[in-house]
Protein backbone atom coordinates (compact mmCIF):
# COMPACT_ATOMS: atom_id res chain seq x y z
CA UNK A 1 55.69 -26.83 44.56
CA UNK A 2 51.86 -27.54 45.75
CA UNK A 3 50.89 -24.27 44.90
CA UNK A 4 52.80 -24.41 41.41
CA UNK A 5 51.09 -27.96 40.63
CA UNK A 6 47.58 -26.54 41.97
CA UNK A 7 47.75 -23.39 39.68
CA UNK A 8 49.05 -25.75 36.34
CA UNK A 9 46.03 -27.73 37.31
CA UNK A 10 43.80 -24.61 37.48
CA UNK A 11 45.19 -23.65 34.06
CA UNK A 12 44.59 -27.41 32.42
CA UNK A 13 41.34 -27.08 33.40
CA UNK A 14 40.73 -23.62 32.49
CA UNK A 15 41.86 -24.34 29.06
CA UNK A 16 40.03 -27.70 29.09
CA UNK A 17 36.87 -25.52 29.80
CA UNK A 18 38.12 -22.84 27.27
CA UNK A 19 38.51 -26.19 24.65
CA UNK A 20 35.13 -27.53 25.39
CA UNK A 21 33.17 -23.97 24.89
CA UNK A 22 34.96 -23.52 21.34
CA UNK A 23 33.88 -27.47 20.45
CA UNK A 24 30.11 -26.68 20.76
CA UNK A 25 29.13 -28.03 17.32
CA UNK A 26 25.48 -28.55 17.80
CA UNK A 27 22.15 -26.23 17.10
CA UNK A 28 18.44 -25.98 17.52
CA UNK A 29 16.57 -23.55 15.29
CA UNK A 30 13.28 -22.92 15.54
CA UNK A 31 10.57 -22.17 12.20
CA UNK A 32 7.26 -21.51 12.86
CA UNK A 33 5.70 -24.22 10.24
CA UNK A 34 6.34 -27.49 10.32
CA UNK A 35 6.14 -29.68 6.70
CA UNK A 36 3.86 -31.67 5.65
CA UNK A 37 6.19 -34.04 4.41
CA UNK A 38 9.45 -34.04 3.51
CA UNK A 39 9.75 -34.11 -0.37
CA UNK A 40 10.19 -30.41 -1.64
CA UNK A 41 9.81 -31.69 -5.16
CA UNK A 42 6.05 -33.00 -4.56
CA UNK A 43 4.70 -29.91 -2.56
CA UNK A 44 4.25 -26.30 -3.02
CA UNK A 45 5.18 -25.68 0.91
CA UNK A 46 7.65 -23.54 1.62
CA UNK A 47 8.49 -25.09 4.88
CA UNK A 48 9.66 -28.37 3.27
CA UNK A 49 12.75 -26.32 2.03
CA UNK A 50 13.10 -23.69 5.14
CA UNK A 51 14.40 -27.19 6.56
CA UNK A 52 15.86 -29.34 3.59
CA UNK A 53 17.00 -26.75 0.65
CA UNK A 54 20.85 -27.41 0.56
CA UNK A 55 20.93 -28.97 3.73
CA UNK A 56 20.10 -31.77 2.64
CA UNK A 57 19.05 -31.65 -0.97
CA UNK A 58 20.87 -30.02 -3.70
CA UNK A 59 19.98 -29.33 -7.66
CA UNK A 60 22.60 -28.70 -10.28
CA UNK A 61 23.10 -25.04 -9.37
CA UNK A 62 21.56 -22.74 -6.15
CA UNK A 63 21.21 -19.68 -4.44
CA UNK A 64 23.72 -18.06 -2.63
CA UNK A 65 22.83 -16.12 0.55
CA UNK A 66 22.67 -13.31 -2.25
CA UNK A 67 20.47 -14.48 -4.10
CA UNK A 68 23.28 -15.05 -6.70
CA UNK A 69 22.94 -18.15 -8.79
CA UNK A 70 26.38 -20.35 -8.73
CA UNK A 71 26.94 -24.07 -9.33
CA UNK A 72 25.36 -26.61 -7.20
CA UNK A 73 25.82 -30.42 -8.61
CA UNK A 74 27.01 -28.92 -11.58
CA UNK A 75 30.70 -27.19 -11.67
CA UNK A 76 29.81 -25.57 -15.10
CA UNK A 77 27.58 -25.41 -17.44
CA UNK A 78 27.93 -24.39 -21.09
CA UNK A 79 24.62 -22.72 -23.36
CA UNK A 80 24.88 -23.00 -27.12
CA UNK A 81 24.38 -20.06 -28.93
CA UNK A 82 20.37 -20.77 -30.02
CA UNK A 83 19.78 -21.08 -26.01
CA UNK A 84 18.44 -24.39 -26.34
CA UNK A 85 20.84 -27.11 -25.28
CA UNK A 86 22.45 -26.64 -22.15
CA UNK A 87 25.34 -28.94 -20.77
CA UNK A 88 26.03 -29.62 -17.59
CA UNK A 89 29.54 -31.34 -15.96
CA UNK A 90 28.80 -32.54 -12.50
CA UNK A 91 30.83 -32.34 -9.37
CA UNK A 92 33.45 -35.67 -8.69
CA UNK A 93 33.03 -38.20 -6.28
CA UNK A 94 29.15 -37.18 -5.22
CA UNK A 95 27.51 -39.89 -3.29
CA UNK A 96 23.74 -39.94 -1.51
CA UNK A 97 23.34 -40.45 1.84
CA UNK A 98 22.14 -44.57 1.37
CA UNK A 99 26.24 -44.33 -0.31
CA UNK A 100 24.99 -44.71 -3.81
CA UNK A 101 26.64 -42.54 -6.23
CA UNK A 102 25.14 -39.88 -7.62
CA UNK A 103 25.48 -39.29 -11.64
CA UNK A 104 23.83 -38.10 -14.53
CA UNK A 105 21.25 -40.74 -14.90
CA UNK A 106 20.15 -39.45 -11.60
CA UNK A 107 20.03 -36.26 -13.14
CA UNK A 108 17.91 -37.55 -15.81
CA UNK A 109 15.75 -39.68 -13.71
CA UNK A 110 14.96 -36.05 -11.43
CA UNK A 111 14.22 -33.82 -14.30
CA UNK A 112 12.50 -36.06 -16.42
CA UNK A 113 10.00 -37.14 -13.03
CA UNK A 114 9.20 -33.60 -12.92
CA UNK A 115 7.95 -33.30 -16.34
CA UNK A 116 6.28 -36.69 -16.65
CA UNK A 117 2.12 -36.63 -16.57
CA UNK A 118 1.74 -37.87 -12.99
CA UNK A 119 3.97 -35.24 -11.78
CA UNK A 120 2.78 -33.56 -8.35
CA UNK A 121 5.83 -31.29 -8.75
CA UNK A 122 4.27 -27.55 -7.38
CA UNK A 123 6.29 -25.81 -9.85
CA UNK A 124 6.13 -28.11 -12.98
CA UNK A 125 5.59 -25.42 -15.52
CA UNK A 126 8.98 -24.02 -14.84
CA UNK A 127 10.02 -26.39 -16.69
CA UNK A 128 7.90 -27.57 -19.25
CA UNK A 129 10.17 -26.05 -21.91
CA UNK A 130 12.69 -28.82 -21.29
CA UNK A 131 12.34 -31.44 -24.05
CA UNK A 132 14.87 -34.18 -23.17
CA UNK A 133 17.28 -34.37 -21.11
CA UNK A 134 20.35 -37.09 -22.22
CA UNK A 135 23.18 -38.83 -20.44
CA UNK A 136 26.42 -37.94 -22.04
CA UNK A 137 28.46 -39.57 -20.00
CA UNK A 138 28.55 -40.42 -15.86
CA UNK A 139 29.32 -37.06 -15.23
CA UNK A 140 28.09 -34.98 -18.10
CA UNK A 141 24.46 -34.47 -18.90
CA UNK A 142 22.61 -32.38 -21.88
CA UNK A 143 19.25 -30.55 -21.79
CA UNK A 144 17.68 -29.80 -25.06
CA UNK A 145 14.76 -27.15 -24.55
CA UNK A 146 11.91 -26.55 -26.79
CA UNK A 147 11.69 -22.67 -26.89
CA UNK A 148 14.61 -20.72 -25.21
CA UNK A 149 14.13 -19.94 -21.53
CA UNK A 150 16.19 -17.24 -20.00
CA UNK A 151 15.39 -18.00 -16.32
CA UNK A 152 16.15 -21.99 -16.76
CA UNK A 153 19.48 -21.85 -14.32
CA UNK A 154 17.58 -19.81 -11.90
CA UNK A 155 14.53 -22.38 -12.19
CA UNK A 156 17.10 -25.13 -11.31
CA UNK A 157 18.39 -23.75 -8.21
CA UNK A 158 14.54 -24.12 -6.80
CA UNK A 159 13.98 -26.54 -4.88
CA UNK A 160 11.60 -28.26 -6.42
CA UNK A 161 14.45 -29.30 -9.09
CA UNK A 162 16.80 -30.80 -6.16
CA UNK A 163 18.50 -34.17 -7.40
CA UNK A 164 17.01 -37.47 -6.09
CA UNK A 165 18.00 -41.27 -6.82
CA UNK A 166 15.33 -43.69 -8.45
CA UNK A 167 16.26 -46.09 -5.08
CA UNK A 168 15.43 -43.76 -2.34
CA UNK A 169 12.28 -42.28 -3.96
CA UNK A 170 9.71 -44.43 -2.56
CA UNK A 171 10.41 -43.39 0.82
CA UNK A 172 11.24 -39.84 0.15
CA UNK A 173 8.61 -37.97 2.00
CA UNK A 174 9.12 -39.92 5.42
CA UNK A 175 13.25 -40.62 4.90
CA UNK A 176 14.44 -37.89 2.66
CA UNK A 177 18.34 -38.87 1.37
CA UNK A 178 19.93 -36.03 -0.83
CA UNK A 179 23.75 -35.15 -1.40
CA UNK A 180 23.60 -32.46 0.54
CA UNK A 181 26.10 -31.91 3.45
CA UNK A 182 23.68 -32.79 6.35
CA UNK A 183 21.87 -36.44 6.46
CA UNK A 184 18.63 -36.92 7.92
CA UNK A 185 18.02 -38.73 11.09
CA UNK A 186 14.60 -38.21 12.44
CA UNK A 187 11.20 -36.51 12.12
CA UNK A 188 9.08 -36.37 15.29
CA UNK A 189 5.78 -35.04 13.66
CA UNK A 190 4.48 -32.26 15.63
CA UNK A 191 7.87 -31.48 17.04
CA UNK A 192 10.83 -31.73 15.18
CA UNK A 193 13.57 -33.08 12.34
CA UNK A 194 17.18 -33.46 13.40
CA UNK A 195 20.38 -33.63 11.05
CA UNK A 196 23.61 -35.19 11.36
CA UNK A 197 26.72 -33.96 9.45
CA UNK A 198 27.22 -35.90 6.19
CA UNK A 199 31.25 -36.99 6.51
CA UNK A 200 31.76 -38.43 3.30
CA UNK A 201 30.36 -34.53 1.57
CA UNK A 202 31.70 -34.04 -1.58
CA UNK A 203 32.19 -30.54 -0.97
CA UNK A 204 33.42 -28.29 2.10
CA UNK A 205 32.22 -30.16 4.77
CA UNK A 206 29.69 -28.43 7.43
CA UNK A 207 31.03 -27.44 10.81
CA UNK A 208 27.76 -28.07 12.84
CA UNK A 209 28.16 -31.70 13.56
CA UNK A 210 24.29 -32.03 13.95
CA UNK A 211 20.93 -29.64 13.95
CA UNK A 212 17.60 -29.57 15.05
CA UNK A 213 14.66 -27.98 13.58
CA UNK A 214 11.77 -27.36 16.49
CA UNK A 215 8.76 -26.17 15.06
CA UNK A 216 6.58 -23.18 17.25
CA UNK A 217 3.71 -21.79 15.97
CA UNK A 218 2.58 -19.55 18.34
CA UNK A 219 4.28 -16.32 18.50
CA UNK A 220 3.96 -15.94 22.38
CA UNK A 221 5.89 -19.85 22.79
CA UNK A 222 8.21 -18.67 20.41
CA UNK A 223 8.99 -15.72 22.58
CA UNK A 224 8.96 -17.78 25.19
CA UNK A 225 11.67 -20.60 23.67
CA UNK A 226 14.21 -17.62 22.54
CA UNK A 227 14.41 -16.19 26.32
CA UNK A 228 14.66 -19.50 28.13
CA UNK A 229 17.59 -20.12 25.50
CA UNK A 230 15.60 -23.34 24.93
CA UNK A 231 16.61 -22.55 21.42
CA UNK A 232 19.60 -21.17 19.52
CA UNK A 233 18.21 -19.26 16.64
CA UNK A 234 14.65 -18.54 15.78
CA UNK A 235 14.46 -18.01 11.95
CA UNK A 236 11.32 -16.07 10.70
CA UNK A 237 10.19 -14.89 14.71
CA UNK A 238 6.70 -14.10 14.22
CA UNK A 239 6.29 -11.78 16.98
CA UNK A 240 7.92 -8.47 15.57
CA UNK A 241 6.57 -6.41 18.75
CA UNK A 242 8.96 -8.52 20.85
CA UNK A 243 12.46 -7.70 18.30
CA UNK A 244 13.53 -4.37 20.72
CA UNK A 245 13.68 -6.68 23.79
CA UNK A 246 16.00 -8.66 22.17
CA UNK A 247 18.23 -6.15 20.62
CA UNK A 248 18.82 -4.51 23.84
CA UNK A 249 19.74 -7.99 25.42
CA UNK A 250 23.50 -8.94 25.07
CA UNK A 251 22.61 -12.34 25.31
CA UNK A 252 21.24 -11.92 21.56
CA UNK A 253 21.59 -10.64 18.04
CA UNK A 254 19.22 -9.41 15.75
CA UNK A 255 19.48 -9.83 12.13
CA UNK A 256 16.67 -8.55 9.77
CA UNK A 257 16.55 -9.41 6.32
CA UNK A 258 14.41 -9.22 3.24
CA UNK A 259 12.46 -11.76 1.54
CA UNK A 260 10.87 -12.54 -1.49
CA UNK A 261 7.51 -12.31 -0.23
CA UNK A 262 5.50 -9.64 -1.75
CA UNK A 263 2.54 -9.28 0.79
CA UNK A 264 -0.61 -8.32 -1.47
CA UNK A 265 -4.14 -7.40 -0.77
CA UNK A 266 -4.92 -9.74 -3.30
CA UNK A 267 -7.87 -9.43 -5.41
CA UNK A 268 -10.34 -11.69 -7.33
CA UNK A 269 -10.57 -10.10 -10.99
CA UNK A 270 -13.49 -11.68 -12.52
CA UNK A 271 -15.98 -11.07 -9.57
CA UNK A 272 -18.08 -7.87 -9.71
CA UNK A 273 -17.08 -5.30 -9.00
CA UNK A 274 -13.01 -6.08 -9.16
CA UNK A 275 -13.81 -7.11 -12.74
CA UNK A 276 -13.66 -3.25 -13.22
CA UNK A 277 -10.19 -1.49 -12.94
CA UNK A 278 -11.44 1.65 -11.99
CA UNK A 279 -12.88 0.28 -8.25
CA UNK A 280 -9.47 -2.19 -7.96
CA UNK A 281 -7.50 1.77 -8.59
CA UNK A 282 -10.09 2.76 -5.57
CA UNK A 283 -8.76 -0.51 -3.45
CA UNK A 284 -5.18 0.47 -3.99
CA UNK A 285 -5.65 4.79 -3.33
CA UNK A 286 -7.64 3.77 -0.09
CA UNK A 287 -4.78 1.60 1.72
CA UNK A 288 -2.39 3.31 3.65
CA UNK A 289 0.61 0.73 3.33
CA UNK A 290 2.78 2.89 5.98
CA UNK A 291 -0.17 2.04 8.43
CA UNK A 292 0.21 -1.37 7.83
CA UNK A 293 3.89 -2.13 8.45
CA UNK A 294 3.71 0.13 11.44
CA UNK A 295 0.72 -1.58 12.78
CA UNK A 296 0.76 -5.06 11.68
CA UNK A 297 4.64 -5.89 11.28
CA UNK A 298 5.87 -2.89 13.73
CA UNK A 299 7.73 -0.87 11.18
CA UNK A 300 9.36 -4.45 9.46
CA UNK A 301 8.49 -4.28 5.82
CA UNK A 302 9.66 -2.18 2.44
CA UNK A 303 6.66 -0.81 0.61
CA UNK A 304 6.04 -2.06 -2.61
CA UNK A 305 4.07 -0.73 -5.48
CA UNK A 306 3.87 -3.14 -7.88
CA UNK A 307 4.66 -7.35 -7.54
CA UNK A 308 8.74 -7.47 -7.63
CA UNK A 309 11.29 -7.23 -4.32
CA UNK A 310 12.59 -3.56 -4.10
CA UNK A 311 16.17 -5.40 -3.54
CA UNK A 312 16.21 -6.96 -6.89
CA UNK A 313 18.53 -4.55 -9.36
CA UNK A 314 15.35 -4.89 -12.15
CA UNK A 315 12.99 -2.99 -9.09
CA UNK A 316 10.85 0.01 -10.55
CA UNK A 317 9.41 1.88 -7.55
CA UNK A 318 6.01 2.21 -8.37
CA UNK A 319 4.44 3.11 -4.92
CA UNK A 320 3.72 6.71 -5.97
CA UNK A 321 1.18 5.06 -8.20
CA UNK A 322 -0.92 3.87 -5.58
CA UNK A 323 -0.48 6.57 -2.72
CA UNK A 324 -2.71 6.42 -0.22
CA UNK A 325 -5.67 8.96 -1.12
CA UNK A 326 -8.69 8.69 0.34
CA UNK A 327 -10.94 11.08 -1.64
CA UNK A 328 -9.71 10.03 -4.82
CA UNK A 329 -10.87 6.39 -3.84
CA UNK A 330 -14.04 7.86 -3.11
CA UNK A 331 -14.50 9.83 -6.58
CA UNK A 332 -13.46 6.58 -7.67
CA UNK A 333 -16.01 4.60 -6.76
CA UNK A 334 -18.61 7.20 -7.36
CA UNK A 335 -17.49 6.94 -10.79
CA UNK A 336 -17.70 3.46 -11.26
CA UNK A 337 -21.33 3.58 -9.94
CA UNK A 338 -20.45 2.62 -6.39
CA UNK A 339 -21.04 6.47 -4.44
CA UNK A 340 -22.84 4.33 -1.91
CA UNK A 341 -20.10 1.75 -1.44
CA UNK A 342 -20.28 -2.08 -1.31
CA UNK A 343 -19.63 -5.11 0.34
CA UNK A 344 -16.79 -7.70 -0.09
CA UNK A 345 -15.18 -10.70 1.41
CA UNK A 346 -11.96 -10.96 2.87
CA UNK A 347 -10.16 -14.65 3.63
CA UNK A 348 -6.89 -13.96 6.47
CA UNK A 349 -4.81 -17.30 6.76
CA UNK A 350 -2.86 -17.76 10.01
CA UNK A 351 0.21 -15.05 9.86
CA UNK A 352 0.16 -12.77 11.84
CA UNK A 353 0.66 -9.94 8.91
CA UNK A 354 -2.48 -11.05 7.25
CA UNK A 355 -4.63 -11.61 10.44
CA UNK A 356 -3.20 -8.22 11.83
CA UNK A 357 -3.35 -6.13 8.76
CA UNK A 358 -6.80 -7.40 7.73
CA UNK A 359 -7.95 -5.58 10.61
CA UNK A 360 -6.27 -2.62 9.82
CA UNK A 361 -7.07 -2.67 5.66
CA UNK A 362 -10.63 -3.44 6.62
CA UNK A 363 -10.47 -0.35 8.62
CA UNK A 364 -9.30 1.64 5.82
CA UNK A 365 -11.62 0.33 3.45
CA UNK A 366 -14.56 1.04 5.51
CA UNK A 367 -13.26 4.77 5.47
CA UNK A 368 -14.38 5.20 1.59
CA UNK A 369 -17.55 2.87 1.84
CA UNK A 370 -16.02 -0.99 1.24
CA UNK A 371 -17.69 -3.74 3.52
CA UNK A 372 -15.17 -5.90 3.92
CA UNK A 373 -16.11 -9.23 5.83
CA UNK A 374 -13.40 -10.77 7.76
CA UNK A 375 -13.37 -14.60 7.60
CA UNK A 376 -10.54 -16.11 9.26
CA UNK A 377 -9.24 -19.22 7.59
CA UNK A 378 -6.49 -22.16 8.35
CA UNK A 379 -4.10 -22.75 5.53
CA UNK A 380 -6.02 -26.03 4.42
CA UNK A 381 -8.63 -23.72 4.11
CA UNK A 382 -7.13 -20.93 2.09
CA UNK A 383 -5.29 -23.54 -0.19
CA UNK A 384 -9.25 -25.28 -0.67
CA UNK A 385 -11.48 -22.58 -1.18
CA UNK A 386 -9.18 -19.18 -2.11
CA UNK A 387 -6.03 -20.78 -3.95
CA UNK A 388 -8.16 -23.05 -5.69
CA UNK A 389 -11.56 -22.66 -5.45
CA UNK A 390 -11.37 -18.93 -6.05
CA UNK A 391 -14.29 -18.13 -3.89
CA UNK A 392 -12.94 -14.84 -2.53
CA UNK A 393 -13.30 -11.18 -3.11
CA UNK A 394 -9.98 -10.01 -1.30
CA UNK A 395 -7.86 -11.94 0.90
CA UNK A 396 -4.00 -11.37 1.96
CA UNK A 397 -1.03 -13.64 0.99
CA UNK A 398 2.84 -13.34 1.19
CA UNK A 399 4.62 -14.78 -2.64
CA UNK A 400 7.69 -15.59 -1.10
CA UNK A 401 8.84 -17.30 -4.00
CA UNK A 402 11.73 -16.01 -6.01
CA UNK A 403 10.92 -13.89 -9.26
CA UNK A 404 7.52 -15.14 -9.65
CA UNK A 405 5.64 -11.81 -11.72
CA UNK A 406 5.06 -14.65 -14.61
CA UNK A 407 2.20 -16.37 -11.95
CA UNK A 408 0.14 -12.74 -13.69
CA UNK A 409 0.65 -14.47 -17.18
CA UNK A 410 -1.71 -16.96 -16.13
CA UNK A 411 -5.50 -16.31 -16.02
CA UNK A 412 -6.51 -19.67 -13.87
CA UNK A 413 -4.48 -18.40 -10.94
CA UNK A 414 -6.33 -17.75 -8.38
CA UNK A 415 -6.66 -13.72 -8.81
CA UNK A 416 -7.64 -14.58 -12.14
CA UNK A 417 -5.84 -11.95 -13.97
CA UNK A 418 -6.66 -12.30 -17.86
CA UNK A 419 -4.58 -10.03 -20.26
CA UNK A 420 -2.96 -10.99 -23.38
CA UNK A 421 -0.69 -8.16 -24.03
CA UNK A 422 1.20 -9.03 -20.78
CA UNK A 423 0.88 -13.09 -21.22
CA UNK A 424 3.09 -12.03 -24.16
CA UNK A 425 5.63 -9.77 -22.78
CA UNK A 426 6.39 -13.04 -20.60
CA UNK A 427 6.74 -15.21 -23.51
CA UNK A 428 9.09 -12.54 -24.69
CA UNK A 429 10.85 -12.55 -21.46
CA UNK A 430 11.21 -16.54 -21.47
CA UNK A 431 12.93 -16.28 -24.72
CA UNK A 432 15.50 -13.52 -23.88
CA UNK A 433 18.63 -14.07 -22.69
CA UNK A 434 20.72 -10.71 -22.72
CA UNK A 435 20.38 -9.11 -19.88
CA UNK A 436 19.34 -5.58 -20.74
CA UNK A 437 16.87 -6.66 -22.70
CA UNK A 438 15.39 -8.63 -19.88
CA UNK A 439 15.39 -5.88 -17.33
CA UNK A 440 13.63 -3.71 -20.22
CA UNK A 441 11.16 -6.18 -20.17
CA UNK A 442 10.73 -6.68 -16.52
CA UNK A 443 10.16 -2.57 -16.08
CA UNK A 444 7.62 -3.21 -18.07
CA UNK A 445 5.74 -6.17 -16.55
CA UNK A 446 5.70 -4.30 -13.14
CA UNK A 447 4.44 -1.32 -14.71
CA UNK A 448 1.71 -2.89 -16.39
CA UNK A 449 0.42 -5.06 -13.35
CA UNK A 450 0.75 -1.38 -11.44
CA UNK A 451 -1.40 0.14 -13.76
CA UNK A 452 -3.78 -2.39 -14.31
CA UNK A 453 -3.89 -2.35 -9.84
CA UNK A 454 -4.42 -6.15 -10.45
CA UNK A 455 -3.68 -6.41 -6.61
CA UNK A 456 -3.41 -4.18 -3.74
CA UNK A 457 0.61 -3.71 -3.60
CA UNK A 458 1.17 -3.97 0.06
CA UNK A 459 4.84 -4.48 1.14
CA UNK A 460 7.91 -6.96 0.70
CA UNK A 461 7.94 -9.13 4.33
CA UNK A 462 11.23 -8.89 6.25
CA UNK A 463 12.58 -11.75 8.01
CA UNK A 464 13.67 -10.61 11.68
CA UNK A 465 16.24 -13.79 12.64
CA UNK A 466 16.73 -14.28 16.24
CA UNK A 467 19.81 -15.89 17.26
CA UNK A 468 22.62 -16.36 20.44
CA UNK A 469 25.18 -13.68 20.56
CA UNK A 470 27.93 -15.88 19.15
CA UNK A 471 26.33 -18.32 16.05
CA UNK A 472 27.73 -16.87 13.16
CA UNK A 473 26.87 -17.96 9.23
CA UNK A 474 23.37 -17.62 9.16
CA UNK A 475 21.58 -15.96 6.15
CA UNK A 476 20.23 -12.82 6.96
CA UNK A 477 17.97 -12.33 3.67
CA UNK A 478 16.24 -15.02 2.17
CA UNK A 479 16.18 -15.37 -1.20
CA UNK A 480 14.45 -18.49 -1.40
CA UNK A 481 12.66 -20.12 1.93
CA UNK A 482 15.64 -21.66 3.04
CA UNK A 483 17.59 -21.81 6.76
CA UNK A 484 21.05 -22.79 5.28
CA UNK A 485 23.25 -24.19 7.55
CA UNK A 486 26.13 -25.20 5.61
CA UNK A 487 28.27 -22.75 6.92
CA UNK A 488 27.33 -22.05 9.94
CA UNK A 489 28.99 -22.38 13.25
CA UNK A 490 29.80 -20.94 16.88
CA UNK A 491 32.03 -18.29 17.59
């Protein structure tokens, strides 16, 4: 009877234990850059929405772990047949996290904030085409457009167009409060920003009943953090040379994705000699881009010819226009007056795939005569005197923001790119809705950036994920710089 008693107690316990193991509803995920603040409709940083994009913000629609576009705040959406009025019915019963409700006015109030003059919104000219924007009723709203815009529900889902409340906005970039189906708790600068479940979500509620985002830098801590298990999932791990350890360790999983970063070598077209297209063809012919992803990223990385992600269904692989051909970059030169070489500067910022291929493009370039000077700059730095200040001759950046080929349709960006036959196709493309036409179109913006070798086509950045064996739900690509935790959970 003893024994009977002691082995139903050995039983309890063992499914008490068994109980306990499945309940584990907390996680810690590490990034590698920590935001500046917390707003991610005041700042062009990615990192404010690798922590907060659907999280804890949402807009009226978003992107799914596809990169699909569905509905967000809005359930539908109709477009009239001109393109220009779109109307939007919003989800039931949405609330903020302060318990304030969330309606059209607050749609109004978001949208028209990022248009108005003292806007610090980083991606305001996405939507300068919207005109007005009108309350039907609580939960309908209407936006008129000037010009027709065939990207506008794919602008929305950024997340600099997330939905915010006229109450909460003052504080927003210390105590961020959203819809979305995590709340925020608390930002220890330097360290960390936990989330709590939100219990009254409007939608399917999250299983994680809170999260932690740690932020490492440095790629040796960040090895360090995953192996001590001090951490559950590492998104982004910046130390690719480490990936094979943890794929051969049971403990872990291993998910590599794609992003929308195209890494460029990219190049300043109004300074001498990158003003003429013949020594930017030399640039591109004298990179070997294989050499690169080996070296830099250890093999992680698609090859790209041109400024679009190769996973997008509109990709035109134009990599065979830039193969990597030494003598021709030589004859090159020699033919744009430069048989003796010259000398250039090159700006790295942090990564580790610009600081590490710099070393290796430099290398190449040196091969056919091109000095390149390596000056190794912090981010504050690149954003100062690069991004803005356009002092460079070559420097290397990832665009990890979705579908952005329209940034070469504007000749004050930084690579000062200046032709109006393209600037045109994009006006085109803003005002085309069917979709053949617009992949038509886009074939034909990557092929004349290609041609033109505005930039040094490098490679589309993967996104190696490091997590524990049995956390299941994460995104494996990103579409947009987002960790996504709404659906994720422990096996």
């Amino acid at each position: 009877m003893t024994h009977l008693r002691t082995l139903l107690l050995g039983v309890s316990a063992a499914a008490l234990m068994a109980t306990t193991a499945a309940a584990k509803d907390d996680l810690t995920i590490a990034i590698q850059l920590e935001p500046p603040h917390l707003d991610p409709t005041s700042a062009a940083a990615g990192a404010i929405d690798s922590v907060l994009y659907s999280n804890v913000f949402e807009g009226l629609t978003r992107f799914a772990s596809d990169g699909a576009i569905i509905p967000g705040l809005a359930q539908s959406w109709e477009i009239s047949d001109d393109g220009l009025t779109y109307t939007f019915k919003l989800q039931e019963g949405v609330t903020f996290h302060d318990g304030t409700t969330m309606d059209a006015e607050d749609v109004k109030f978001s949208l028209d904030r990022i248009g108005a003059e003292d806007s610090a919104n980083a991606q305001k000219a996405l939507y300068a085409a919207i005109s007005e924007v009108n309350v039907i009723d609580p939960a309908t709203v209407e936006i008129k457009l000037s010009e027709p815009n065939g990207m506008m529900l794919f602008n929305l889902a950024w997340g600099d167009a997330v939905i915010v409340a006229p109450e909460s906005i003052e504080g927003i970039k210390q105590t961020p409060i959203g819809t979305g189906a995590f709340k925020f708790v608390n930002w220890t600068q330097g360290d960390s920003v936990e989330l709590a479940r939100n219990d009254d979500y409007w939608g399917t509620p999250a299983q994680l009943a809170s999260a932690t985002f740690k932020f490492i830098s440095d790629p040796t801590a960040a090895f360090s953090a995953v192996m001590a298990e001090d951490v559950d999932v590492f998104a982004g791990f910046p130390a690719p040379e480490n990936v094979p350890q943890f794929e051969a360790d049971p403990r872990f999983q291993v998910l590599v994705g794609s992003t929308e970063g195209e890494t460029i070598l990219s190049t300043n077209n109004k300074m001498p000699p990158f003003d003429n297209v013949q020594v930017r063809k030399a640039l591109a012919h004298a990179i070997d881009r294989q050499a690169i992803i080996d070296g830099a990223m250890f093999g992680y990385g698609t090859p790209i010819g041109t400024h679009f992600a190769p996973h997008n269904p509109d990709y035109v692989d134009l990599t065979g226009n830039s193969a990597y051909d030494p003598d021709l970059a030589r004859s090159l030169l020699a033919e744009a007056g430069f048989a003796d070489g010259f000398e250039t500067t090159l700006f790295l910022p942090p990564p580790s795939y610009a600081r590490r291929g710099g070393e290796i493009i430099a290398a190449q370039l040196a091969e056919v005569g091109i000095t390149a000077q390596i000056t190794n700059v912090e981010w504050a730095q690149w954003l100062e005197s690069v991004f803005k200040g356009k002092n460079f001759g070559l420097t290397i950046v990832s665009h990890t923001e979705p579908m952005d080929i329209g940034i070469y349709a504007n000749p004050d960006y930084y690579f000062q790119y200046d032709n109006p036959a393209f600037q045109e196709l994009m006006t085109t493309l803003n005002a085309t809705t069917d979709p053949g036409e617009r992949s038509a179109l886009l074939g034909q913006a990557q092929q004349i950036i290609a041609e033109d070798y505005v930039n040094g086509y490098l490679f589309q950045l993967a996104v190696p994920t490091i997590a524990k064996a049995d956390v299941q739900g994460l995104w494996v690509d990103a579409p947009t710089q987002a960790n996504d935790l709404t659906a994720v959970s422990w096996k």
